[in-house]
Protein backbone atom coordinates (compact mmCIF):
# COMPACT_ATOMS: atom_id res chain seq x y z
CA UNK A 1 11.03 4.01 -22.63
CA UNK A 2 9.95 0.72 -21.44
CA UNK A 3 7.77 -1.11 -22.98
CA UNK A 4 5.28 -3.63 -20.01
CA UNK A 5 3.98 -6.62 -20.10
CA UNK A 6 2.06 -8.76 -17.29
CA UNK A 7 2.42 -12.34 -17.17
CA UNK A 8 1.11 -15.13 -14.39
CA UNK A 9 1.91 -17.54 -16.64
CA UNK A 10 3.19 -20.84 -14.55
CA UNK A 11 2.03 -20.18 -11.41
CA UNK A 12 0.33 -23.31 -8.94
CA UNK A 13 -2.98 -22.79 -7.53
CA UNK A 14 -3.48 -19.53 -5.18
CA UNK A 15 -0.07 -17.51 -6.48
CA UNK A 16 -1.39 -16.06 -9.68
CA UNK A 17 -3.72 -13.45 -7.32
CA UNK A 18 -0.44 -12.04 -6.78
CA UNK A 19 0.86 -12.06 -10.80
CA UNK A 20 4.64 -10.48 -12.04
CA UNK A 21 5.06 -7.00 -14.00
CA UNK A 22 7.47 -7.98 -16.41
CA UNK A 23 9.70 -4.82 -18.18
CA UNK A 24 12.00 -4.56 -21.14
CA UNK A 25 13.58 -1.45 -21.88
CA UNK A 26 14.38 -0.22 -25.45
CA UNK A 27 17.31 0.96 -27.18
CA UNK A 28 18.74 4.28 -25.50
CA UNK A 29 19.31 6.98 -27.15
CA UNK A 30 23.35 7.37 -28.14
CA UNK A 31 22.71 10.98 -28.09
CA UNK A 32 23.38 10.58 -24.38
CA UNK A 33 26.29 9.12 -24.26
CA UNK A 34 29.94 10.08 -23.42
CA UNK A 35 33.24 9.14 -25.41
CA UNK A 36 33.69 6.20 -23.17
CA UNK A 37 30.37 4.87 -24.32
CA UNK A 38 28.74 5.34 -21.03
CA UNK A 39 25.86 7.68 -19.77
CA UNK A 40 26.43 11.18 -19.41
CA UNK A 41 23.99 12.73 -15.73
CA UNK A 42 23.78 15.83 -14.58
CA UNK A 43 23.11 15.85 -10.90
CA UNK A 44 20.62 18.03 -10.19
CA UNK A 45 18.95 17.16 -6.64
CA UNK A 46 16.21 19.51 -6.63
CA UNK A 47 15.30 18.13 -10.30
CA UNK A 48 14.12 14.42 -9.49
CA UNK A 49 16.40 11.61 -8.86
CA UNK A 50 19.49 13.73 -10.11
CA UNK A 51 18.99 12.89 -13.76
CA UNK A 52 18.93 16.09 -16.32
CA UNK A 53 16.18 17.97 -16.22
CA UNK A 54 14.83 17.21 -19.80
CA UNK A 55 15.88 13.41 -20.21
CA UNK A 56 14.79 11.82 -16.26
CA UNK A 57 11.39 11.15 -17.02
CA UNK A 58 12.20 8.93 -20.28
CA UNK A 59 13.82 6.38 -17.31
CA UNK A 60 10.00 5.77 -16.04
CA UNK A 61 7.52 2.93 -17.39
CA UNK A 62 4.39 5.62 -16.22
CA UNK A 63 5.75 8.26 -18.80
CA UNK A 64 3.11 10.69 -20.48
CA UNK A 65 3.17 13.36 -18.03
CA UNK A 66 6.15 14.78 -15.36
CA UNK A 67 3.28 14.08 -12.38
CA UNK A 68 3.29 9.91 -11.42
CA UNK A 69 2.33 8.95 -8.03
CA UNK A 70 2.14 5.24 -6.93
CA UNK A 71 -0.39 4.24 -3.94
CA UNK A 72 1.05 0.71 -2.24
CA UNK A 73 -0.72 -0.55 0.77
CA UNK A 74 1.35 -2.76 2.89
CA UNK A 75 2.22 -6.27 3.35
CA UNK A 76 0.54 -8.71 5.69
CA UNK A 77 0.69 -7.64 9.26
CA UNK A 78 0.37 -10.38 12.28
CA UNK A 79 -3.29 -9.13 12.72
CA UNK A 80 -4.28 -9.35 9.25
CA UNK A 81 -3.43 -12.58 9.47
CA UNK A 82 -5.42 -13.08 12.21
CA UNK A 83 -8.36 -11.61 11.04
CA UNK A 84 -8.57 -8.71 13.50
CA UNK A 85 -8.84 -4.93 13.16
CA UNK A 86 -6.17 -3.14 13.52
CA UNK A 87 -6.16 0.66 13.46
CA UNK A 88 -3.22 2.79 14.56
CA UNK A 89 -2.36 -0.51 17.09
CA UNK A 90 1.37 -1.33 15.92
CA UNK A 91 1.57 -4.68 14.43
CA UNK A 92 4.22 -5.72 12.51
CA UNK A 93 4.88 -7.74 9.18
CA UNK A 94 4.85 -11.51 9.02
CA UNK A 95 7.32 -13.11 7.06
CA UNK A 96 4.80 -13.61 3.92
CA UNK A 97 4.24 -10.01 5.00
CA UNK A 98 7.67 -9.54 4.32
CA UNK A 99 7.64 -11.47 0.87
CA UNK A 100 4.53 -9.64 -0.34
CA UNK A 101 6.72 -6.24 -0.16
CA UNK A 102 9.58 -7.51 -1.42
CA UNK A 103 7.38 -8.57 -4.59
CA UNK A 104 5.75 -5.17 -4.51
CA UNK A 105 9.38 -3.50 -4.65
CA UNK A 106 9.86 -5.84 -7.59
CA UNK A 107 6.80 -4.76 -9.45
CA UNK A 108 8.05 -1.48 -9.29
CA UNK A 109 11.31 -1.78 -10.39
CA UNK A 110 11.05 -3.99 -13.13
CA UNK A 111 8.25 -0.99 -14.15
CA UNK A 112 11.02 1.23 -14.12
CA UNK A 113 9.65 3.72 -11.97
CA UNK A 114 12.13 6.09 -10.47
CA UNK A 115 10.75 7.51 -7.20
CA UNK A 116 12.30 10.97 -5.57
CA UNK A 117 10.62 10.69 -2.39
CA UNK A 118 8.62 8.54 -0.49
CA UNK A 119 5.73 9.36 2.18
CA UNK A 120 4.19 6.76 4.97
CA UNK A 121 2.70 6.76 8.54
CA UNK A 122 4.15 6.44 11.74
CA UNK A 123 3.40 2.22 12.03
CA UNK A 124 6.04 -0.09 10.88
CA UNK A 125 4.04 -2.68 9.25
CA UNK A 126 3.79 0.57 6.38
CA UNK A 127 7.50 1.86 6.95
CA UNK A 128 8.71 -1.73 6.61
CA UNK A 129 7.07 -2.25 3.50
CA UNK A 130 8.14 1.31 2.82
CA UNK A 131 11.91 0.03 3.27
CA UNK A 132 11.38 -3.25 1.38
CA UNK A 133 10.28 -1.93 -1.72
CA UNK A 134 13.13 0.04 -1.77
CA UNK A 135 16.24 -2.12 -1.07
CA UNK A 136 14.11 -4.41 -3.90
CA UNK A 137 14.31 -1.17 -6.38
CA UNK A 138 17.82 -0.17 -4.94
CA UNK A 139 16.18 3.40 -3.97
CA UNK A 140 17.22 3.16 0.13
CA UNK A 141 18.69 6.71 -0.32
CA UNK A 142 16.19 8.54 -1.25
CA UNK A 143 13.85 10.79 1.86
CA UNK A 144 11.00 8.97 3.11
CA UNK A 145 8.54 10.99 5.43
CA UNK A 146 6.67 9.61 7.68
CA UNK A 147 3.09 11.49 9.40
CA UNK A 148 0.50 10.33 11.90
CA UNK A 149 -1.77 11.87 9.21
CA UNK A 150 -1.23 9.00 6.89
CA UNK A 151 -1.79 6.86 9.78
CA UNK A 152 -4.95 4.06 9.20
CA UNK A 153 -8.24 5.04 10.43
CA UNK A 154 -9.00 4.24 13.98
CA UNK A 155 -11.42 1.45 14.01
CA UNK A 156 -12.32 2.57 17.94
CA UNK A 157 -13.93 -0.29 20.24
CA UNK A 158 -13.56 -2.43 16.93
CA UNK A 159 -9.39 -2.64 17.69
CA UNK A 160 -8.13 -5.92 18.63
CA UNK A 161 -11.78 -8.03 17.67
CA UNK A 162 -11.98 -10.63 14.91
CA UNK A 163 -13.76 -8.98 12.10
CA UNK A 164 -15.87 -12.47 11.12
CA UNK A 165 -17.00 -12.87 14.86
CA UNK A 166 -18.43 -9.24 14.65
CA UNK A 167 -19.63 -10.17 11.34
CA UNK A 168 -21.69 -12.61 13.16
CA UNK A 169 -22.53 -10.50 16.10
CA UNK A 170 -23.59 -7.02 14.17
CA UNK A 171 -24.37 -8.46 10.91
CA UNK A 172 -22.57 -7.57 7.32
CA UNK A 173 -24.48 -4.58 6.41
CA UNK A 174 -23.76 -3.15 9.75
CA UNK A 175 -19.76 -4.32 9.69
CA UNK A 176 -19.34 -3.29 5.84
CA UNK A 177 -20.78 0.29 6.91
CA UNK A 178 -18.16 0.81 9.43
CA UNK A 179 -15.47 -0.62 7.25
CA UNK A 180 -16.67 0.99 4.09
CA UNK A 181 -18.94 3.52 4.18
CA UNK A 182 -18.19 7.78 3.60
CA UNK A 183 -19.85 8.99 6.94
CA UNK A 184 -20.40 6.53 9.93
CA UNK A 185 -17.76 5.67 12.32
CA UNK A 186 -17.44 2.07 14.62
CA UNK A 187 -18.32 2.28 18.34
CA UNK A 188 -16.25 5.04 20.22
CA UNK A 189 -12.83 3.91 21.71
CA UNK A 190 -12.94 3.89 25.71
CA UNK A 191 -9.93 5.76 27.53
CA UNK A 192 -8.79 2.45 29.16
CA UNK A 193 -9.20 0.20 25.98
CA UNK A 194 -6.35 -2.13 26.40
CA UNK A 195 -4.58 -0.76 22.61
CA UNK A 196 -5.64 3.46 23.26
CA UNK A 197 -2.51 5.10 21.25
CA UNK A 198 -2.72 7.78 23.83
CA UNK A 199 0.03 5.26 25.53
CA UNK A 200 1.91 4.56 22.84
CA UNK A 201 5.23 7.22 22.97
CA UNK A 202 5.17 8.58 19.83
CA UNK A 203 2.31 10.50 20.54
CA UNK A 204 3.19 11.83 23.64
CA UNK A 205 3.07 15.60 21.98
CA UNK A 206 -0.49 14.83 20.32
CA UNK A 207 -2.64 12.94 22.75
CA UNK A 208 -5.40 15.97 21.93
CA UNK A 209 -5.46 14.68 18.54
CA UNK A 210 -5.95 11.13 18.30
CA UNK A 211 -9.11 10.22 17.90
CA UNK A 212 -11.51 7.77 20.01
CA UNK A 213 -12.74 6.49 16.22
CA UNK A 214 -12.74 7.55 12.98
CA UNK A 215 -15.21 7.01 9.65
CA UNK A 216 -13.64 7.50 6.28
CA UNK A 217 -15.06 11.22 6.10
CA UNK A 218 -12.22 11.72 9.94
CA UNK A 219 -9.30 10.17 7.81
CA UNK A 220 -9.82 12.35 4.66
CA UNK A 221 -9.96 15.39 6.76
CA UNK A 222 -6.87 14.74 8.08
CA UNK A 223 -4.59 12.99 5.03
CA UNK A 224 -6.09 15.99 2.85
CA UNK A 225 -3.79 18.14 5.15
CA UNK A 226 -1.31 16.57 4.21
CA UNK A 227 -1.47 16.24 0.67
CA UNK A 228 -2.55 19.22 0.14
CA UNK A 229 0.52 20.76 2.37
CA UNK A 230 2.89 17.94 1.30
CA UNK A 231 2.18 15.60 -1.48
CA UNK A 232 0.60 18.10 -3.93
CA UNK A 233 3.23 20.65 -3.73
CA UNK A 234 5.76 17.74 -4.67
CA UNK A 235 4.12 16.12 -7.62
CA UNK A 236 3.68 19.65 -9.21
CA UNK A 237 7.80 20.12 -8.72
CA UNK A 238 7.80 17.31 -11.15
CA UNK A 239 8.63 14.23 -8.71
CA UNK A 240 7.73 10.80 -8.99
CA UNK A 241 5.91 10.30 -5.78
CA UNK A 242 5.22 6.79 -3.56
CA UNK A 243 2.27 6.55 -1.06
CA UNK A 244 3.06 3.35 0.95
CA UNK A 245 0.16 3.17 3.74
CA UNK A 246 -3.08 1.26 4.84
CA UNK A 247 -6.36 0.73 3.23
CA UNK A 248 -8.74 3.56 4.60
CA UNK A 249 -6.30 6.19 4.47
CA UNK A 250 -5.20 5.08 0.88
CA UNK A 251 -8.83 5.29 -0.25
CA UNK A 252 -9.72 8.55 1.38
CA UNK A 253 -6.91 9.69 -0.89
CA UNK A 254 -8.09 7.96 -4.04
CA UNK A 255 -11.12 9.47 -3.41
CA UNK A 256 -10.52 12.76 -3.23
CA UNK A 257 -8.22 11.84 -6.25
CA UNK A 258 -11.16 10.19 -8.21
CA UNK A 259 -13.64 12.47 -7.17
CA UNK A 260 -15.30 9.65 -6.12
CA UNK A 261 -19.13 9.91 -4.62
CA UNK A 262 -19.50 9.80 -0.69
CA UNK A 263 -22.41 7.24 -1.27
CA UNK A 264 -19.94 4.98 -3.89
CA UNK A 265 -17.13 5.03 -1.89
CA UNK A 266 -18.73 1.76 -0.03
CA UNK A 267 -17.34 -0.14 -2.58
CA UNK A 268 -13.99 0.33 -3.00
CA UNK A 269 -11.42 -2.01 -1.45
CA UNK A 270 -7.65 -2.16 -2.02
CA UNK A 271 -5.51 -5.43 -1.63
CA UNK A 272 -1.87 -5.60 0.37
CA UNK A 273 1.03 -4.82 -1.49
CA UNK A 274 -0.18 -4.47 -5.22
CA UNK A 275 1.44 -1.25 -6.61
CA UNK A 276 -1.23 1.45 -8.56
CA UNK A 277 0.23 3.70 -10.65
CA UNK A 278 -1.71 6.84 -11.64
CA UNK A 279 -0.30 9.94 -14.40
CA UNK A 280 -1.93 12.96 -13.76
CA UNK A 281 -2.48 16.07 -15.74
CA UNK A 282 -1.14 19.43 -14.28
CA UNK A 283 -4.13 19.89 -11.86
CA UNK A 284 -2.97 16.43 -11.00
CA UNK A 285 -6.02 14.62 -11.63
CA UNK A 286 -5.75 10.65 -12.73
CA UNK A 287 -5.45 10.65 -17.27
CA UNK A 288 -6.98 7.79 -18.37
CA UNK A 289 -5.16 4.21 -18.46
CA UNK A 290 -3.70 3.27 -21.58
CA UNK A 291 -6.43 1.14 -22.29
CA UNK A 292 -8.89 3.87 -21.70
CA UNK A 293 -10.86 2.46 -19.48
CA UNK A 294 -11.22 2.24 -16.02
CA UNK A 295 -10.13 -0.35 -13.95
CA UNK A 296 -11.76 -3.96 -13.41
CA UNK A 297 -11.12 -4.68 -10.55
CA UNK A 298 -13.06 -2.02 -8.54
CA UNK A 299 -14.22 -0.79 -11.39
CA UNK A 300 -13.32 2.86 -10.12
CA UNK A 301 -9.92 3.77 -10.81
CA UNK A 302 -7.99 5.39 -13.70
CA UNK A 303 -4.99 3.94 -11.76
CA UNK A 304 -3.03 0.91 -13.41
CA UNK A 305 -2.76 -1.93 -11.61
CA UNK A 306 0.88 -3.35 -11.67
CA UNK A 307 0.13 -6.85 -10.74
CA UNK A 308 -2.92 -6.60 -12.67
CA UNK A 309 -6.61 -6.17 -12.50
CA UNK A 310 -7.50 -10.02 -12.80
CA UNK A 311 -5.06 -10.61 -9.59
CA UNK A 312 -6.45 -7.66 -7.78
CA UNK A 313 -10.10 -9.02 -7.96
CA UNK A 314 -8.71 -12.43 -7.12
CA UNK A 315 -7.15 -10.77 -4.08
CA UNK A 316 -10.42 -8.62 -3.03
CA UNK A 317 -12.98 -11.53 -3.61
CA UNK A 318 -10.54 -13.79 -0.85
CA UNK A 319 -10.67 -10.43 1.31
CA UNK A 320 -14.14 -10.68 1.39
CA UNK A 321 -14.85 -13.71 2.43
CA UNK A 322 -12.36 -13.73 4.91
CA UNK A 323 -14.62 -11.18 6.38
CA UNK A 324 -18.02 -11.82 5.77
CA UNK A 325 -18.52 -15.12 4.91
CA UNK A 326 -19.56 -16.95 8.07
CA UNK A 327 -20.10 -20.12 6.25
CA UNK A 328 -16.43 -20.03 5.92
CA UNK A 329 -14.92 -21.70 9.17
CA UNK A 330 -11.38 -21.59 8.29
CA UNK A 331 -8.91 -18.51 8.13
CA UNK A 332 -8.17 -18.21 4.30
CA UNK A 333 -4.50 -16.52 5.68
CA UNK A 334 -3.36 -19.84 6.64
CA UNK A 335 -5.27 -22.26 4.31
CA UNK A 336 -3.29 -24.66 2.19
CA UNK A 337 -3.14 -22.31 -1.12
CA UNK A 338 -1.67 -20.27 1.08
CA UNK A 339 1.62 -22.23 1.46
CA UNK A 340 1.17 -23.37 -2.25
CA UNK A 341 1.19 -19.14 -2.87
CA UNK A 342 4.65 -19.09 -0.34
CA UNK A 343 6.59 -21.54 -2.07
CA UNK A 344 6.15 -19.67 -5.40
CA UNK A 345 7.40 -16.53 -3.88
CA UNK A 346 10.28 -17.40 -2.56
CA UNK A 347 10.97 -19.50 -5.62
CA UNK A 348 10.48 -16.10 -7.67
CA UNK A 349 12.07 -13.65 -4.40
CA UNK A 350 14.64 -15.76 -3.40
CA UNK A 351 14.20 -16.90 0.64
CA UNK A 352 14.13 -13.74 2.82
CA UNK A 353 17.75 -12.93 4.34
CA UNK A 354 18.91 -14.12 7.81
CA UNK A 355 17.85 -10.75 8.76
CA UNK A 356 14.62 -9.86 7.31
CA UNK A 357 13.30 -13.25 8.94
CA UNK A 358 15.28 -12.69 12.43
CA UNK A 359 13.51 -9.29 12.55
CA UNK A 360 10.07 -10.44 11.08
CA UNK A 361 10.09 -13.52 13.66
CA UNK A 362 11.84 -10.83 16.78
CA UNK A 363 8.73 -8.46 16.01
CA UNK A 364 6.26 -11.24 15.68
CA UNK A 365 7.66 -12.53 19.39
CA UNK A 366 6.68 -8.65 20.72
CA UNK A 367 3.34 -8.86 19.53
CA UNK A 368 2.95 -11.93 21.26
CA UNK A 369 4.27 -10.37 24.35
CA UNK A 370 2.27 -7.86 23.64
CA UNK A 371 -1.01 -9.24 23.04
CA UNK A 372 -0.47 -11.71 26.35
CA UNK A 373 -0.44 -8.99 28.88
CA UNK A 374 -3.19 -7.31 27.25
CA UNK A 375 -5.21 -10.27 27.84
């Protein structure tokens, strides 16, 4: 077993929203052991990671119950950082967008959860934190499937727009209902909007299906597809399952995981690239967090938050303003904490490799590309 602890202990102004999950793992068990000392494992593929049957889950820090799922939504994309919606447009990582995952990936493994598969959408700013996590856990080889249905909602005429500037335009009831609410989708997207998916290639074979916009009710119709057809059938095989995707279709599965009300599901907002672990009982529905209580940061969840539910609301109350606070001139992405919160990172991450920032900056330059002969 492992026995958690959280610290943020240290940290300069605007890093502790993003906090450490500390482990330490107990003695083992010599029962385990071979002659030579070391650990005897069966492999067993279609039991978990290949450990035996009876002894794997005792290797994971969400122990209690054979069904553990993590939700992670991804790091910072080039239009988060700008402040604009994004829907299924394909934007990638930044380079903090890059750190945030590779922090994510070590929240998880110093948690000692063991994943057996992974599932994502079909945008790279999710597979790539998808990917990160994993080289950060040392899990690269295990099968990650990827679906349009886990794809973010489509935001329709909203894509591409600065989110404070229609703030300002539309008002924040009106903004938070599109972004938020159970039932009523943005403005309808128009067949020559300059980033319609219909032209993107990899969905050449299901231009019929993507949608012109979507409300939170459209995305749970669709991921429920494919958790019930996918996800569910997994977790009840007894695998440790990861969810890395965006915000709306993360929260139309927590709430249909929750059982949360259509007219309460307004409030719920997830931050980038904090992991939440849930145990579930065998009709996999969330058991209660070891401190029985539900969580404070959205106060919603029987999910455990592994950076913490202090950092989360940290993180959500800087989300918000970014969005509706029109008093606020500045982009809180790029503010001066925010280079405070960088230099901790890659104090506590190391600097990103030669070739994570080569590929972050070579993706970045696309967008660019991208965005100029849109305009």
């Amino acid at each position: 077993m492992f026995a958690l602890r959280r610290t943020t202990a240290a940290l300069p102004k605007g890093a502790a929203h993003r906090g450490v999950f500390m482990s330490s793992m107990a003695t083992s068990s010599p029962n385990n052991a071979t002659s030579d000392g070391s650990k005897s494992i069966k492999k067993n593929p279609d039991k978990g990671i290949g450990l035996c049957p009876h002894r794997r889950r005792e290797f994971t820090s969400v122990n209690g119950t054979p069904y553990n799922l993590v939700f992670l939504r991804h790091g910072q994309s080039t239009w988060n950082r700008d402040n604009r919606f994004i829907g299924w447009t394909d934007t990638p990582l930044t380079e903090d967008g890059v750190l945030e995952a590779r922090l994510a990936g070590q929240m998880l493994q110093k948690s000692g959860v063991l994943f057996d598969e992974v599932h994502t959408s079909l945008l790279r700013r999710s597979i790539r934190t998808c990917n990160l996590a994993l080289m950060e856990m040392g899990l690269e080889w295990i099968p990650v499937h990827k679906s349009w249905r886990l794809n973010e909602r489509n935001y329709g005429d909203l894509v591409g727009k600065n989110k404070k500037e229609v703030v300002k335009l539309h008002g924040q009831d009106q903004v938070k209902r599109w972004r938020r609410s159970y039932d009523e989708p943005p403005p309808p997207m128009r067949d020559d909007h300059e980033y319609n998916p219909a032209r993107d290639p990899r969905y050449r074979f299901m231009t019929h299906k993507i949608p012109k916009s979507e409300s939170l009710k459209c995305t749970m119709e669709r991921s429920s597809v494919y958790w019930d057809e996918t996800i569910a059938p997994s977790l009840r095989g007894g695998k440790t399952i990861l969810v890395t995707g965006h915000e709306n279709n993360l929260r139309s599965l927590i709430m249909k995981l929750e059982d949360i009300p259509e007219e309460d599901i307004i409030n719920l907002s997830l931050p980038r690239a904090v992991p939440l672990a849930y145990r579930l009982d065998e009709n996999l529905k969330p058991l209660p967090r070891p401190d029985r209580q539900l969580d404070e940061a959205t106060g919603f969840l029987r999910g455990e938050w592994l950076g913490g539910d202090k950092v989360v609301s940290e993180i959500l109350e800087r989300d918000r303003k970014q969005v509706y606070d029109t008093s606020i001139e500045k982009n809180l992405e790029l503010c001066d904490d925010k280079q405070k919160w960088r230099d901790w990172m890659e104090f506590v991450m190391g600097k990103p490799q030669p070739e994570q920032k080569a590929a972050a900056c070579t993706l970045q330059g696309e967008q660019r590309t991208e965005d100029s002969r849109a305009a």
